[in-house]
C-alpha atoms as a PDB file:
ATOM      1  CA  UNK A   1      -6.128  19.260 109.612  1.00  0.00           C
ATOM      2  CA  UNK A   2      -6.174  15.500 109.018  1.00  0.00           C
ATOM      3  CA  UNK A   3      -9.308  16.060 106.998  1.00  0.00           C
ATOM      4  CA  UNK A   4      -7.312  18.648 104.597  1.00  0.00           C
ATOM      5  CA  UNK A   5      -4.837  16.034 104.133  1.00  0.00           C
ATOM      6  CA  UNK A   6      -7.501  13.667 102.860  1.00  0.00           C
ATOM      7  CA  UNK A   7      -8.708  16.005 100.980  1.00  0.00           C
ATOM      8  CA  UNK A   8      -5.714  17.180  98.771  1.00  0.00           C
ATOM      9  CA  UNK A   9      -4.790  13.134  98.351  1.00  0.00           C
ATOM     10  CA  UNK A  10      -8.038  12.121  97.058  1.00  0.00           C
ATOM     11  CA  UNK A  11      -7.978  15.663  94.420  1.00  0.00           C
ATOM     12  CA  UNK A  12      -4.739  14.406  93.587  1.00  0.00           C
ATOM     13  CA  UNK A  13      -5.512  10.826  92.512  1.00  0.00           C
ATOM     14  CA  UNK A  14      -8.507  12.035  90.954  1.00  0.00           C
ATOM     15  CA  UNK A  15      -6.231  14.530  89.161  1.00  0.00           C
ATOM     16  CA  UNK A  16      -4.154  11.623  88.481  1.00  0.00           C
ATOM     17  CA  UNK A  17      -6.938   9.174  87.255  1.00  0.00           C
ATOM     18  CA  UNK A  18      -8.272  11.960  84.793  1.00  0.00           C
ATOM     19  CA  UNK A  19      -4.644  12.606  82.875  1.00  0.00           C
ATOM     20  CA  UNK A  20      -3.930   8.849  82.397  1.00  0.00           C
ATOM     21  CA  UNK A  21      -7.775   8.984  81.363  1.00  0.00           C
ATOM     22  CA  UNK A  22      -6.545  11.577  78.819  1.00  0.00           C
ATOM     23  CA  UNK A  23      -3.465   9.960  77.716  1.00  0.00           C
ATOM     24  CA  UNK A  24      -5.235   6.866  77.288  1.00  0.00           C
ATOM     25  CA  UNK A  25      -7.803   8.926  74.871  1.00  0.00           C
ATOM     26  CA  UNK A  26      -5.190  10.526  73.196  1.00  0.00           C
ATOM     27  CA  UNK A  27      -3.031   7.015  72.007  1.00  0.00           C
ATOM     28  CA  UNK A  28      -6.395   5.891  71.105  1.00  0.00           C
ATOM     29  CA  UNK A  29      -6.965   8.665  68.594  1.00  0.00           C
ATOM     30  CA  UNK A  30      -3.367   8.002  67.674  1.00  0.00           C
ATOM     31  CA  UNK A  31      -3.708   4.541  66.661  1.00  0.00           C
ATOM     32  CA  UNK A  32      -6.819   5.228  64.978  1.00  0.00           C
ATOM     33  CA  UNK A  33      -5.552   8.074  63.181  1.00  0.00           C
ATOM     34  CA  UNK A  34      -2.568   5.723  61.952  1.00  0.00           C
ATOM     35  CA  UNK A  35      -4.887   2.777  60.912  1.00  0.00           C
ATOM     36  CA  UNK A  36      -7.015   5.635  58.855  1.00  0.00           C
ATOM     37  CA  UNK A  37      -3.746   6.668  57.556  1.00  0.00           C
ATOM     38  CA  UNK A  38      -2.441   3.113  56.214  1.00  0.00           C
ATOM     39  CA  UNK A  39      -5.901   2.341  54.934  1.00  0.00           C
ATOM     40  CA  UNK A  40      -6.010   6.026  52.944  1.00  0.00           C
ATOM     41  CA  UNK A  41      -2.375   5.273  51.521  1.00  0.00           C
ATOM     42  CA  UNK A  42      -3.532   1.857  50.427  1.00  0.00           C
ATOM     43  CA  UNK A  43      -6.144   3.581  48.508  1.00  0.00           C
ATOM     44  CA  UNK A  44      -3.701   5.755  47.282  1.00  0.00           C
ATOM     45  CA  UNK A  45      -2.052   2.885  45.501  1.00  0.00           C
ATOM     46  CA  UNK A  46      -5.061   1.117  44.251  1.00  0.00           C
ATOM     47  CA  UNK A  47      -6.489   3.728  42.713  1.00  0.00           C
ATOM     48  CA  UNK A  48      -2.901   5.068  41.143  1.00  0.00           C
ATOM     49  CA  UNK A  49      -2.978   1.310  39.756  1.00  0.00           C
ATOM     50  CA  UNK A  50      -6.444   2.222  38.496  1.00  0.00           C
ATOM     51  CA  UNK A  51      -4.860   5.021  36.797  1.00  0.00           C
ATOM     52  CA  UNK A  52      -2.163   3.012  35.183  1.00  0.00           C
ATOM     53  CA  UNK A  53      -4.749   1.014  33.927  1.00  0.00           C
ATOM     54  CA  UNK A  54      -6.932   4.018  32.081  1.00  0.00           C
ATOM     55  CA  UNK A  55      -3.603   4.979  31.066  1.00  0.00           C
ATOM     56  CA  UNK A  56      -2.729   2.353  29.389  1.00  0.00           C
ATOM     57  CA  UNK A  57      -6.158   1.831  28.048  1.00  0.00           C
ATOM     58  CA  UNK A  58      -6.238   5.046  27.066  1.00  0.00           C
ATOM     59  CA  UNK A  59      -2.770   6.076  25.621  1.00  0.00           C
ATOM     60  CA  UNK A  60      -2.994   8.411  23.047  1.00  0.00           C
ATOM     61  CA  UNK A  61      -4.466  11.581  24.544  1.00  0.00           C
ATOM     62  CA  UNK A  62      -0.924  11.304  26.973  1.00  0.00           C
ATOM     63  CA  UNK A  63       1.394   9.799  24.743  1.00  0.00           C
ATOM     64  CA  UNK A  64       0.244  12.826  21.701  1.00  0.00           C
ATOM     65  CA  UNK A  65       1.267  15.541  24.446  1.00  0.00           C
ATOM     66  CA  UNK A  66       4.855  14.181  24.952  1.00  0.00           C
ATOM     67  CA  UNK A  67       5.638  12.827  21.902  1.00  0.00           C
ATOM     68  CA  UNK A  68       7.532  14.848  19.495  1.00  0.00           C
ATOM     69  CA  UNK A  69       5.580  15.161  15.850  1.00  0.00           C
ATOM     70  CA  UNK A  70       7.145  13.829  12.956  1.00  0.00           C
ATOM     71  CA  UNK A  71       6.989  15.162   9.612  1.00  0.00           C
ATOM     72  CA  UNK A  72       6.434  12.608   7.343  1.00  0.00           C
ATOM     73  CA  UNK A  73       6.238  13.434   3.292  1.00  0.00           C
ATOM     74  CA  UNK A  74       5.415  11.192   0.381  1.00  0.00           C
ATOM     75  CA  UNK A  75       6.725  13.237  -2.758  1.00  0.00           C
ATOM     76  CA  UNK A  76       5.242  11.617  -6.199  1.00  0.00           C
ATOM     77  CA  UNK A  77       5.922  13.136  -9.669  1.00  0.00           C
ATOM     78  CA  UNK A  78       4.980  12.178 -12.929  1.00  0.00           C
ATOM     79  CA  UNK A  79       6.279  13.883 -15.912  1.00  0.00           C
ATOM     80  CA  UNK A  80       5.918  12.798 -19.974  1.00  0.00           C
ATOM     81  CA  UNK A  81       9.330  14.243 -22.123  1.00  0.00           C
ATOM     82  CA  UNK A  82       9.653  13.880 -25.920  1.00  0.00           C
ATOM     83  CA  UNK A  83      13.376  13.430 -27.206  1.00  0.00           C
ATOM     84  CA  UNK A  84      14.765  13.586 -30.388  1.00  0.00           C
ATOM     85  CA  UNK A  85      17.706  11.166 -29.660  1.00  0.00           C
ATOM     86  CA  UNK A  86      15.787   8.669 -27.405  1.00  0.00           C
ATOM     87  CA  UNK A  87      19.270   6.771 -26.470  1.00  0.00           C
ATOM     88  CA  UNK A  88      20.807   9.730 -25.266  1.00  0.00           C
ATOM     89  CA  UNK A  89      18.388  10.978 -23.510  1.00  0.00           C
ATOM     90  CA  UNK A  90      18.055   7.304 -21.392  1.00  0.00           C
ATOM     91  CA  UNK A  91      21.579   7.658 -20.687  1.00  0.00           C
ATOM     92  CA  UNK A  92      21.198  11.397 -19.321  1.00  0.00           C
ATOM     93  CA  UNK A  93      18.588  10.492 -16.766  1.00  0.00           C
ATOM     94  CA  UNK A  94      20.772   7.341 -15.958  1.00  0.00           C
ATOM     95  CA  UNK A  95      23.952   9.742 -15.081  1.00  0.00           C
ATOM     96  CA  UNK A  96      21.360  12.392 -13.217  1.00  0.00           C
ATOM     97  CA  UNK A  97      19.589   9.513 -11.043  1.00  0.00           C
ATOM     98  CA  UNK A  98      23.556   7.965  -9.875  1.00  0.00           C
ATOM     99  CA  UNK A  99      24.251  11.415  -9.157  1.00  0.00           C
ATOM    100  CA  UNK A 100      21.791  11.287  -6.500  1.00  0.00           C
ATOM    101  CA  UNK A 101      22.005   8.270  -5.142  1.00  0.00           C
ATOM    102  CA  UNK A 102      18.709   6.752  -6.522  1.00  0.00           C
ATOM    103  CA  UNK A 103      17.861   3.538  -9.102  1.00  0.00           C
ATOM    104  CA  UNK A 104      15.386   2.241 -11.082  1.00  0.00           C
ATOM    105  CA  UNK A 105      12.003   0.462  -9.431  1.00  0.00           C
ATOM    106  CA  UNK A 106      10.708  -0.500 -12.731  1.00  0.00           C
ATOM    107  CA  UNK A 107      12.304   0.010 -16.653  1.00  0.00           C
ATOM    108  CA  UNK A 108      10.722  -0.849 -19.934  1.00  0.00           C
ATOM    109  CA  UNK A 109      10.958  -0.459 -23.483  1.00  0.00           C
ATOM    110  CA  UNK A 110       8.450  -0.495 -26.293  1.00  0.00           C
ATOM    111  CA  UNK A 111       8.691   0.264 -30.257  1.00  0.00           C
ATOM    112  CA  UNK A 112       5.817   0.106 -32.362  1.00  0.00           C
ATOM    113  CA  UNK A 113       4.742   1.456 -35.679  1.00  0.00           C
ATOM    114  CA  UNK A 114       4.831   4.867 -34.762  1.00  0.00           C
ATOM    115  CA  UNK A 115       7.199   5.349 -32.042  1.00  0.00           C
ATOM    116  CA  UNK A 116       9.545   4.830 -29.194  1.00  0.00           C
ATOM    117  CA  UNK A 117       9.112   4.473 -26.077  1.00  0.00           C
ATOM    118  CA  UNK A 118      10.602   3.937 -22.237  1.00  0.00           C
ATOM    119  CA  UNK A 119       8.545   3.528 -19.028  1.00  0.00           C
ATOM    120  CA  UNK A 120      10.509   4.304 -16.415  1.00  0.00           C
ATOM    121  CA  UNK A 121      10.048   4.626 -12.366  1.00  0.00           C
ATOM    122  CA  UNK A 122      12.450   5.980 -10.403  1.00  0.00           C
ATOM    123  CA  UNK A 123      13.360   6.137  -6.591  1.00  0.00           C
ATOM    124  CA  UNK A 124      14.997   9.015  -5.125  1.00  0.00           C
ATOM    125  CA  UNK A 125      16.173  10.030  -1.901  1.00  0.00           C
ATOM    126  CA  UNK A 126      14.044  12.756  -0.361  1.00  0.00           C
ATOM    127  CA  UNK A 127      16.597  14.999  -0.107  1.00  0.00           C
ATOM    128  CA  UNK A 128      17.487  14.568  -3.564  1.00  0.00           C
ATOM    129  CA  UNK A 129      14.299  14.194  -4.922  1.00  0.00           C
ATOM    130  CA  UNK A 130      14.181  18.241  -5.859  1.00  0.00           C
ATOM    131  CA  UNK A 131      17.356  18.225  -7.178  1.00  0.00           C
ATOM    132  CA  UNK A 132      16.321  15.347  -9.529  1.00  0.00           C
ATOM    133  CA  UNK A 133      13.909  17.223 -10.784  1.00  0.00           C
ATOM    134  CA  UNK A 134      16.095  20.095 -11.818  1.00  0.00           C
ATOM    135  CA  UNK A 135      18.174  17.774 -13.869  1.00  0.00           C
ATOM    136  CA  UNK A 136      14.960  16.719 -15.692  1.00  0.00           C
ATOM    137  CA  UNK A 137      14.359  20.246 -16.871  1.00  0.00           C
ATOM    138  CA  UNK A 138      17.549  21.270 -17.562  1.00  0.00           C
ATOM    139  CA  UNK A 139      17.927  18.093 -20.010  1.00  0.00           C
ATOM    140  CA  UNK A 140      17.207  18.983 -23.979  1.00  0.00           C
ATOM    141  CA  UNK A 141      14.089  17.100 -23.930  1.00  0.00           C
ATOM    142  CA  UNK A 142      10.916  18.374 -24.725  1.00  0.00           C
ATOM    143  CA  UNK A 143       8.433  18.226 -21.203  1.00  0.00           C
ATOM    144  CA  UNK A 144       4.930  17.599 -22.068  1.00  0.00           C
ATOM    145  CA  UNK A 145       3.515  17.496 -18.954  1.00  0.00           C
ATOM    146  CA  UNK A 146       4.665  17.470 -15.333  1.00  0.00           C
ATOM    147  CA  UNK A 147       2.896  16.953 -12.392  1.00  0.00           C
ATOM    148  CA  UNK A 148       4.445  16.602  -8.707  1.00  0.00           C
ATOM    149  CA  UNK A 149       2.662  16.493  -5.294  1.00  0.00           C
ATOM    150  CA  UNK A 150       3.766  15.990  -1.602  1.00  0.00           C
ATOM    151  CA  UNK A 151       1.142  13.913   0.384  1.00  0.00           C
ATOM    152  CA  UNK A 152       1.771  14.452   4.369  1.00  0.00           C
ATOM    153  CA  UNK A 153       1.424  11.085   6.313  1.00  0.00           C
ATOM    154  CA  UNK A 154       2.659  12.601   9.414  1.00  0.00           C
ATOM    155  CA  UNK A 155      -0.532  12.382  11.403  1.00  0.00           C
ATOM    156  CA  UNK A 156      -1.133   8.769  10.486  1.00  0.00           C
ATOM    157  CA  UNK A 157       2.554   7.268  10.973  1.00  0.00           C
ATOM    158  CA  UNK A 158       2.396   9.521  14.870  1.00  0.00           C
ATOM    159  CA  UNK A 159      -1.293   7.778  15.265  1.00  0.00           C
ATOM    160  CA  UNK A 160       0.461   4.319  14.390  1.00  0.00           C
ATOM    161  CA  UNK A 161       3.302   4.890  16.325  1.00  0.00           C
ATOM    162  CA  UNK A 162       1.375   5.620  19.450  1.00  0.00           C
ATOM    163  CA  UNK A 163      -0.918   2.814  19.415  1.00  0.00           C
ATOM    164  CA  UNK A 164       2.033  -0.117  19.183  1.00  0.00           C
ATOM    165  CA  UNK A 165       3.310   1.726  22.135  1.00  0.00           C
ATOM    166  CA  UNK A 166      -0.243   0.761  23.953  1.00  0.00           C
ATOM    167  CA  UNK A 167       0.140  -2.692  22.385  1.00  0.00           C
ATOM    168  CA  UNK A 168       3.532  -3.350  23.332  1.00  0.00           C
ATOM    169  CA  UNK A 169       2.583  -2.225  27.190  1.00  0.00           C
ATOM    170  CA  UNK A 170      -0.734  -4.422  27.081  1.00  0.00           C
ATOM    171  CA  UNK A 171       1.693  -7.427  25.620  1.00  0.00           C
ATOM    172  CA  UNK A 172       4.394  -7.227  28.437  1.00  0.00           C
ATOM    173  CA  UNK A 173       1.572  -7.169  31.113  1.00  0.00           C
ATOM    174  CA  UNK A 174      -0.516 -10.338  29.570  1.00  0.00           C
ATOM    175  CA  UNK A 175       2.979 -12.445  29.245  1.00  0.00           C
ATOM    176  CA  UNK A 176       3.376 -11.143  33.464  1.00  0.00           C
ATOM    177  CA  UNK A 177      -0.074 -12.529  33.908  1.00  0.00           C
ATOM    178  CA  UNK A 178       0.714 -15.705  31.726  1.00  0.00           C
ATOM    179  CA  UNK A 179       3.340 -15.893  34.171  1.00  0.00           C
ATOM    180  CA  UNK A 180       1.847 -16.473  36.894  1.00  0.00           C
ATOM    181  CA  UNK A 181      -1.808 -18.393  35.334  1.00  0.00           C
ATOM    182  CA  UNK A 182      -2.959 -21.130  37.857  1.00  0.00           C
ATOM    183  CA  UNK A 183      -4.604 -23.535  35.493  1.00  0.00           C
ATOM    184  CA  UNK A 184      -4.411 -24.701  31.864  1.00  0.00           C
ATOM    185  CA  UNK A 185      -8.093 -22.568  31.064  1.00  0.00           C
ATOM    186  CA  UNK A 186      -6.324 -19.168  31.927  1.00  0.00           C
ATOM    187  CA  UNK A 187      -3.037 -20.143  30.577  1.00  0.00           C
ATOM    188  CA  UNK A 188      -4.897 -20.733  27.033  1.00  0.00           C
ATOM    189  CA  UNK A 189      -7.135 -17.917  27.144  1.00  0.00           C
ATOM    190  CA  UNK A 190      -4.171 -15.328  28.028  1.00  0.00           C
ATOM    191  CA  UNK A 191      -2.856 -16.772  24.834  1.00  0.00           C
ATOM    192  CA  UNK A 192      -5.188 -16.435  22.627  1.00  0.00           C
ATOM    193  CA  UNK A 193      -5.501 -12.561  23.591  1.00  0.00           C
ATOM    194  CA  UNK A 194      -0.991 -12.406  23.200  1.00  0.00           C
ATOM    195  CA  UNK A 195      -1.527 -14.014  19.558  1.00  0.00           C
ATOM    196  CA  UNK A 196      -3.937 -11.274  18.687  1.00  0.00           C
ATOM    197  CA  UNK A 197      -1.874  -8.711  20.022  1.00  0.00           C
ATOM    198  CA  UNK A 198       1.285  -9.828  18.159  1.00  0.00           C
ATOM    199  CA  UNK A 199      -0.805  -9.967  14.478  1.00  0.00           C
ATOM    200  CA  UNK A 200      -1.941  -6.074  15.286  1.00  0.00           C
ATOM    201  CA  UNK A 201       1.545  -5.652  16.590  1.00  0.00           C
ATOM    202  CA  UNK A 202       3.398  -7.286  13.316  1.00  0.00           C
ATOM    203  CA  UNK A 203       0.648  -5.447  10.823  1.00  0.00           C
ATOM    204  CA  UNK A 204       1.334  -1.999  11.990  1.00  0.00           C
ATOM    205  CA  UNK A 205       5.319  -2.322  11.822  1.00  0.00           C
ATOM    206  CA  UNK A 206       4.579  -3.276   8.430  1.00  0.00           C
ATOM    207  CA  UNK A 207       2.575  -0.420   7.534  1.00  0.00           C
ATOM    208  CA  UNK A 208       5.293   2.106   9.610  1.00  0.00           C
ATOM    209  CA  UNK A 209       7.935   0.436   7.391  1.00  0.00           C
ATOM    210  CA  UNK A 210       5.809   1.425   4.570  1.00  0.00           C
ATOM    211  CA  UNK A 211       5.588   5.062   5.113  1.00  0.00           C
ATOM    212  CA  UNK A 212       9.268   4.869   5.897  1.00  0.00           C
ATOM    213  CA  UNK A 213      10.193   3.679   2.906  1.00  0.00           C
ATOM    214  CA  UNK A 214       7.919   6.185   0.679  1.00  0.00           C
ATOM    215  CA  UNK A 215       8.829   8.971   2.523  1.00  0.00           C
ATOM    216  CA  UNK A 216      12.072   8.348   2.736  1.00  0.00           C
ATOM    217  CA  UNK A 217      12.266   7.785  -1.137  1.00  0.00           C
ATOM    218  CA  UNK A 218      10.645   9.794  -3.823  1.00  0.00           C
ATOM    219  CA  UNK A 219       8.938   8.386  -6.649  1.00  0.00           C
ATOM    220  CA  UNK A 220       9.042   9.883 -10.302  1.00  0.00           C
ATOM    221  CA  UNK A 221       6.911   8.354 -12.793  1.00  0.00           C
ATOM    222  CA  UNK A 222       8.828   9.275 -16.142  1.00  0.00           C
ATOM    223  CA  UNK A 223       7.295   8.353 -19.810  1.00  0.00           C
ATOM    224  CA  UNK A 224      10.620   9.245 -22.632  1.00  0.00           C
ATOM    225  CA  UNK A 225       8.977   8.638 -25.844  1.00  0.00           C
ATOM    226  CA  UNK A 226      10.630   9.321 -29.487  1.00  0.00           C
ATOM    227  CA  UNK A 227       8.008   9.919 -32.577  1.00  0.00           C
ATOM    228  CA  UNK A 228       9.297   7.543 -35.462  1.00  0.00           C
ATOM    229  CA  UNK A 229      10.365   9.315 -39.430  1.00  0.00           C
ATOM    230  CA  UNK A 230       7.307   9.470 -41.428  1.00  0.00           C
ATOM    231  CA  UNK A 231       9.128   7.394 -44.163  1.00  0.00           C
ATOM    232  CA  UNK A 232       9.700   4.798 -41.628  1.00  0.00           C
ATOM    233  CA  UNK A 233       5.838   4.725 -40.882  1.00  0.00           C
ATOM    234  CA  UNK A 234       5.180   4.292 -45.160  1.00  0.00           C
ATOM    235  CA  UNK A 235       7.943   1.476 -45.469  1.00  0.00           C
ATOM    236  CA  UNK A 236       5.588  -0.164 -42.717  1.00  0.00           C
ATOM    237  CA  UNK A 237       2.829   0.674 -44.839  1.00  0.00           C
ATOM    238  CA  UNK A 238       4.248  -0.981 -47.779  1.00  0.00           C
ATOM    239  CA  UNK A 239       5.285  -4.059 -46.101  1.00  0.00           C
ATOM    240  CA  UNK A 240       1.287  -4.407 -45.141  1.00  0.00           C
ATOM    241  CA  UNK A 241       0.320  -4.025 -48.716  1.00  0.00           C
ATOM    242  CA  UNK A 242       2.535  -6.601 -49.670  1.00  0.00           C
ATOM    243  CA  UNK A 243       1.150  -8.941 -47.054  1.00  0.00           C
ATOM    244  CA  UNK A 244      -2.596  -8.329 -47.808  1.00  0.00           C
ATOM    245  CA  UNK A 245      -1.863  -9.192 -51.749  1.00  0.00           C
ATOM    246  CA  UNK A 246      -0.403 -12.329 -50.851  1.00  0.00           C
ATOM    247  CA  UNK A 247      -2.961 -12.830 -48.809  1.00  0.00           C
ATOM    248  CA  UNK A 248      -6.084 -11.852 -51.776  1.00  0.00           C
ATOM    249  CA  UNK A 249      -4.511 -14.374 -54.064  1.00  0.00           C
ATOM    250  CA  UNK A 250      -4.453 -17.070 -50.912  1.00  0.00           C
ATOM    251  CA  UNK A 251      -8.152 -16.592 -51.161  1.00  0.00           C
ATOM    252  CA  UNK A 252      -8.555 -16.576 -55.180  1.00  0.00           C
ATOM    253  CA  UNK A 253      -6.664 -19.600 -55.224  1.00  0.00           C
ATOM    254  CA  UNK A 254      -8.691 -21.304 -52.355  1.00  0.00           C
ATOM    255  CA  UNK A 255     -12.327 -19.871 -54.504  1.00  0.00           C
ATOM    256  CA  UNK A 256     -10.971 -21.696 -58.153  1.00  0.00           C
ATOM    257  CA  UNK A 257     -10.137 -25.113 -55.630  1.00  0.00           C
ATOM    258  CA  UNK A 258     -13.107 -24.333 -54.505  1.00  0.00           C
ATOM    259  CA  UNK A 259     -15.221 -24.314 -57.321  1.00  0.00           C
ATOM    260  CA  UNK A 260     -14.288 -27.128 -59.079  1.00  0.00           C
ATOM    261  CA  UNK A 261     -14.595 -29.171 -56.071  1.00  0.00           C
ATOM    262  CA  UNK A 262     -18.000 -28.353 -56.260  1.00  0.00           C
ATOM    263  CA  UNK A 263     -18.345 -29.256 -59.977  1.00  0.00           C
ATOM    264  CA  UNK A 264     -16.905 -33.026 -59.011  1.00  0.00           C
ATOM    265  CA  UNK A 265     -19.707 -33.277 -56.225  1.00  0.00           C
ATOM    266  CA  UNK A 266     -21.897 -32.355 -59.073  1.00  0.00           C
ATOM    267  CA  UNK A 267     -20.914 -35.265 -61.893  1.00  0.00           C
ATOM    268  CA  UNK A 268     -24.114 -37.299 -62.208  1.00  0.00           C
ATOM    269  CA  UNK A 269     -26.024 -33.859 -63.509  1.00  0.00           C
ATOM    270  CA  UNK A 270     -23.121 -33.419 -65.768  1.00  0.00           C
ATOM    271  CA  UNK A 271     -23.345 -36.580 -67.698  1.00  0.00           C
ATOM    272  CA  UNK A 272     -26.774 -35.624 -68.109  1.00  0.00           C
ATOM    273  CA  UNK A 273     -26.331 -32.330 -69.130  1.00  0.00           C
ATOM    274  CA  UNK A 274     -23.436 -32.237 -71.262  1.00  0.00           C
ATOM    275  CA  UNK A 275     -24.783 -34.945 -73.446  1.00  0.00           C
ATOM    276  CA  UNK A 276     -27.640 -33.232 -74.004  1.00  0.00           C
ATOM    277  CA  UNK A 277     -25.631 -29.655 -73.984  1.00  0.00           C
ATOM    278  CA  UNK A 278     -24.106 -31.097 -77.365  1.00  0.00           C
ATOM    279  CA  UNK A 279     -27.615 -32.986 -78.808  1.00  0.00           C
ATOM    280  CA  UNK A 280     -29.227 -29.163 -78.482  1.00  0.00           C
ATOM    281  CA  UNK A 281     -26.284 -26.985 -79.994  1.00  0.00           C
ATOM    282  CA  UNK A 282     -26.679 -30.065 -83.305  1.00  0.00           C
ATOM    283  CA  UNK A 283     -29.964 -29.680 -83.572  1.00  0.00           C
ATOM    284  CA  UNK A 284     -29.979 -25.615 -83.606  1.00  0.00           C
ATOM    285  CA  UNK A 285     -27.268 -25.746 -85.672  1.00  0.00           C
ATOM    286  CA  UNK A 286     -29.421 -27.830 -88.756  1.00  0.00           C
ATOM    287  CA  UNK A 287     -32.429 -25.620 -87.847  1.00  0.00           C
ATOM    288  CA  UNK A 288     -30.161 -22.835 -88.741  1.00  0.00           C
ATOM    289  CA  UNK A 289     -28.400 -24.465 -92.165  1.00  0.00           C
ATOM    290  CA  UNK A 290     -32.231 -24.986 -93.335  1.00  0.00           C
ATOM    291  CA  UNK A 291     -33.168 -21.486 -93.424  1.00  0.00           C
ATOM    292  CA  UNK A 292     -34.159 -20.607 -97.427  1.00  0.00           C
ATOM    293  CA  UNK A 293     -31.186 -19.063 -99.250  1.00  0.00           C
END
C-alpha cells in the first residue's frame, strides 16, 4: 500500500516536472517567435525606405499613371493678303484682334518703289485664335496664301512637369540632410549637389512657362501689302533720269578740268612745240605761194 503511494507521488512530480518542462519550451518559442517578428517588421521598414528611394529615383513610370494628361497646343498661322486700301484694311484687323482680346507682338511698315507694305505678328488667345481667323477671311482683302498648323507639346510639358516633381522631392530631402551634416566637408558637398538641383529646377520652370505662354496664345504671322499705281512707279522713273543727267555732266565737267590739268603738267613740251607748230605752218605756207602760176 505504502509502496502505491510512492508510486502515484513520484508519477505525479514527474508529471509535474514534464508540463513546466513544456511551458518553459513553449515561452521560449514565444519569445523567439516575437524577436523574429520585430526583426521581420524592421525589415519591413527598411526595405519600404528602399522603395521610397527607387521611387523617387525613379518617378516617372508612377507619377505618368496618376497624373492627369494635359493637352497642350501651339497654334501658328501665317497668311499673305493684298488690299486695295492698305489703311483700311490695318484698321480692320486692328478692330478684329480687340475684339478678341489679343495685341500686337511685333508691327512694321515699309514703302518702296513699288509698293506697300505692313509686317505684322499677332497674339491671340487660344480660344479666340479660330475666330480670328474667320475675321481674316471675311475681310475684303485679297488672301494669297494661308497656312496654319497646331503643334502638340503635350507629351513634353507632362515629361517636364514630372521630372521637377522628382527634383523638388530630391531638393527637400538634401536640405533634411544639410540639416543635420556633421562637418564643414558634408555641409559643402550637400551644397554643391542643392545648387545644381535649383539651376535644373529654375531652367525647366522657364521652359513650362514657355509652352504656357505659346499655347496659351496663338500666333498669326500676317504680311498686308498694297501694289503702288503704275504712274507712280514712272514719276519714280523720271526722278532717276533726272538724277543720272546731273550726274553725266558732273563727270563731263570733271573730264574738261581734267584735261587741261593735264595740258599745264605738260608746259615745257608746249613751248617747244608751239613755237615750232607756227615755224612749220610759215614755212608750208611759202612752199605753197611758190608753186608756178
Amino acid at each position: 500500500m505504502t509502496l502505491l503511494i510512492i508510486t502515484k507521488s513520484t508519477g505525479i512530480v514527474l508529471l509535474s516536472g514534464f508540463l513546466l518542462a513544456c511551458s518553459s519550451n513553449n515561452e521560449s518559442k514565444e519569445r523567439r517567435s516575437a524577436l523574429q517578428k520585430d526583426d521581420f517588421q524592421a525589415g519591413i521598414q527598411i526595405n519600404s525606405e528602399s522603395v521610397a528611394d527607387y521611387s523617387n529615383n525613379k518617378p516617372t513610370y508612377y507619377a505618368q499613371a496618376n497624373s492627369v494628361q494635359q493637352k497642350k497646343l501651339v497654334k501658328t498661322g501665317n497668311i499673305t493678303l493684298k488690299s486695295r486700301r492698305i489703311e483700311q484694311s490695318k484698321a480692320y484687323l486692328d478692330q478684329a484682334l480687340q475684339s478678341v482680346n489679343g495685341y500686337y507682338d511685333k508691327e512694321s511698315f515699309t514703302k518702296t518703289d513699288g509698293e506697300l507694305r505692313y509686317t505684322l505678328r499677332l497674339r491671340v488667345p487660344e480660344e479666340k485664335f479660330n475666330q480670328l481667323l474667320l475675321a481674316v477671311n471675311r475681310g475684303s482683302d485679297e488672301i494669297i496664301s494661308k497656312n496654319i498648323r497646331a503643334e502638340d507639346v503635350s507629351e513634353e510639358y507632362n515629361d517636364i512637369e514630372t521630372r521637377l516633381k522628382s527634383k523638388r522631392a530630391y531638393l527637400k530631402r538634401y536640405q533634411e540632410i544639410m540639416s543635420r551634416a556633421k562637418n564643414v566637408d558634408e555641409l559643402l558637398q550637400i551644397e554643391g549637389q542643392v545648387r545644381l538641383l535649383i539651376e535644373e529646377i529654375e531652367s525647366q520652370e522657364g521652359r513650362m512657362r514657355f509652352l504656357d505662354n505659346r499655347s496659351e496664345y496663338g500666333t498669326i504671322n500676317i504680311r498686308l501689302f498694297k501694289t503702288l499705281p503704275h504712274k507712280m512707279v514712272e514719276q519714280t522713273d523720271e526722278e532717276g533720269f533726272g538724277t543720272h543727267a546731273a550726274d553725266s555732266f558732273s563727270t563731263g565737267w570733271h573730264a574738261v578740268t581734267g584735261f587741261v590739268l593735264w595740258l599745264l603738267s605738260i608746259w615745257p613740251l608746249l613751248i617747244i612745240l608751239v613755237p615750232a607748230g607756227i615755224f612749220g605752218s610759215r614755212k608750208l605756207r611759202r612752199f605753197l605761194n611758190r608753186k608756178p602760176q
